[in-house]
Protein backbone atom coordinates (compact mmCIF):
# COMPACT_ATOMS: atom_id res chain seq x y z
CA UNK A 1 3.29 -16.33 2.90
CA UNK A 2 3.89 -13.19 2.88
CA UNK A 3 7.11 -10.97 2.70
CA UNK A 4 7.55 -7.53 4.48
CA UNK A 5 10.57 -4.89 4.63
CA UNK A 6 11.11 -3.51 7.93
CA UNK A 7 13.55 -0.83 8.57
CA UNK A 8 14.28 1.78 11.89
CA UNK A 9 13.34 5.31 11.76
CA UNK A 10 13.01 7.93 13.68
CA UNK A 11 10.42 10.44 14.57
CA UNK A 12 9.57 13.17 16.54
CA UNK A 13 8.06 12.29 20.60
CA UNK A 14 5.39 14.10 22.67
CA UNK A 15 8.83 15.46 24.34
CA UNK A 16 10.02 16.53 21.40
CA UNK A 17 13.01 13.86 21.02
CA UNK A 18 13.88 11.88 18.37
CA UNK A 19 12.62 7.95 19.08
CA UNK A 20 13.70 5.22 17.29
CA UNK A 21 10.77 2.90 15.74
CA UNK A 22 10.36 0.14 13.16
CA UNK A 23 8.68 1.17 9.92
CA UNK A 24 7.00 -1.05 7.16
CA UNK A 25 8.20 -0.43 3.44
CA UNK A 26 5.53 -0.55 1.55
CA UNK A 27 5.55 0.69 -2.49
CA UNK A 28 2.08 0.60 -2.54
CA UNK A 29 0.46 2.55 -0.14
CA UNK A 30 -0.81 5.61 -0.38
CA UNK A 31 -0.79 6.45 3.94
CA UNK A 32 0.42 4.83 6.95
CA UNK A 33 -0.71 4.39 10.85
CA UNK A 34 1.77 5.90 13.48
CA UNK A 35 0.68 5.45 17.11
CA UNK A 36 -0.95 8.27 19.72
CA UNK A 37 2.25 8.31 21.51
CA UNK A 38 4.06 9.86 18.39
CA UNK A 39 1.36 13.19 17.68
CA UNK A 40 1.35 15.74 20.03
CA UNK A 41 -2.11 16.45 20.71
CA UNK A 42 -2.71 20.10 18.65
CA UNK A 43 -0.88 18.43 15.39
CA UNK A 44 -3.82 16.09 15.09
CA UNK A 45 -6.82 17.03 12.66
CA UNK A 46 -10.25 15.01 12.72
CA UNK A 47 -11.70 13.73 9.47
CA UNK A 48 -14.81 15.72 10.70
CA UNK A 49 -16.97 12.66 11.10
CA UNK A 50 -15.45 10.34 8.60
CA UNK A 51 -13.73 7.57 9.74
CA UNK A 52 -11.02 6.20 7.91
CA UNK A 53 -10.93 2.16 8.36
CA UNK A 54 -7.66 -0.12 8.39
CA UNK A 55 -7.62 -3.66 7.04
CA UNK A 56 -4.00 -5.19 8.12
CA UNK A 57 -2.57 -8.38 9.03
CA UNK A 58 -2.68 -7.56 12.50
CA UNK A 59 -6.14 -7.05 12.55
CA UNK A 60 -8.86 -3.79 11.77
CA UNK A 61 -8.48 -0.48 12.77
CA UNK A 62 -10.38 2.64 12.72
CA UNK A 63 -9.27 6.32 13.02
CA UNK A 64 -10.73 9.86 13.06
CA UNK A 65 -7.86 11.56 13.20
CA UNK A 66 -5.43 12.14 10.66
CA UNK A 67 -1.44 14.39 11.12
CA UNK A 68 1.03 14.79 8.84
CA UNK A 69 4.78 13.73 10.28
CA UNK A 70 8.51 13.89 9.35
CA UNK A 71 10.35 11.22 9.46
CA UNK A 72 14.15 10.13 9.02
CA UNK A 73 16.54 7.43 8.48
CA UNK A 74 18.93 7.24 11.04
């Protein structure tokens, strides 16, 4: 089994409004994945070649791209 904590935040959209989406507390990790539809396009930076790889219960994924983001509790 395992346990999760997941809470609403909001962050910033492509349009510039503030979305509401469900976040994953986690006291242990040192980054996190947000989707495409959250970065506008010149805030994203490529890891210039490296790829960064994700091992989750959902599955793998891979990225190139790395942005730092505010977020809030509403």
């Amino acid at each position: 089994m395992h346990y999760s904590t997941e809470i609403i935040v909001e962050i910033e959209g492509r349009d510039g409004n503030l979305v509401p989406v469900r976040g994953l507390l986690d006291t242990g990790t040192s980054s996190s994945i947000v989707l495409r539809q959250f970065v506008r396009k010149e805030r994203a930076e490529s890891y210039q070649g490296k790829r960064t790889e994700w091992a989750t219960l959902g599955g793998k994924f891979t990225t190139i791209h790395y942005v730092l983001i505010n977020f809030k509790f509403p």
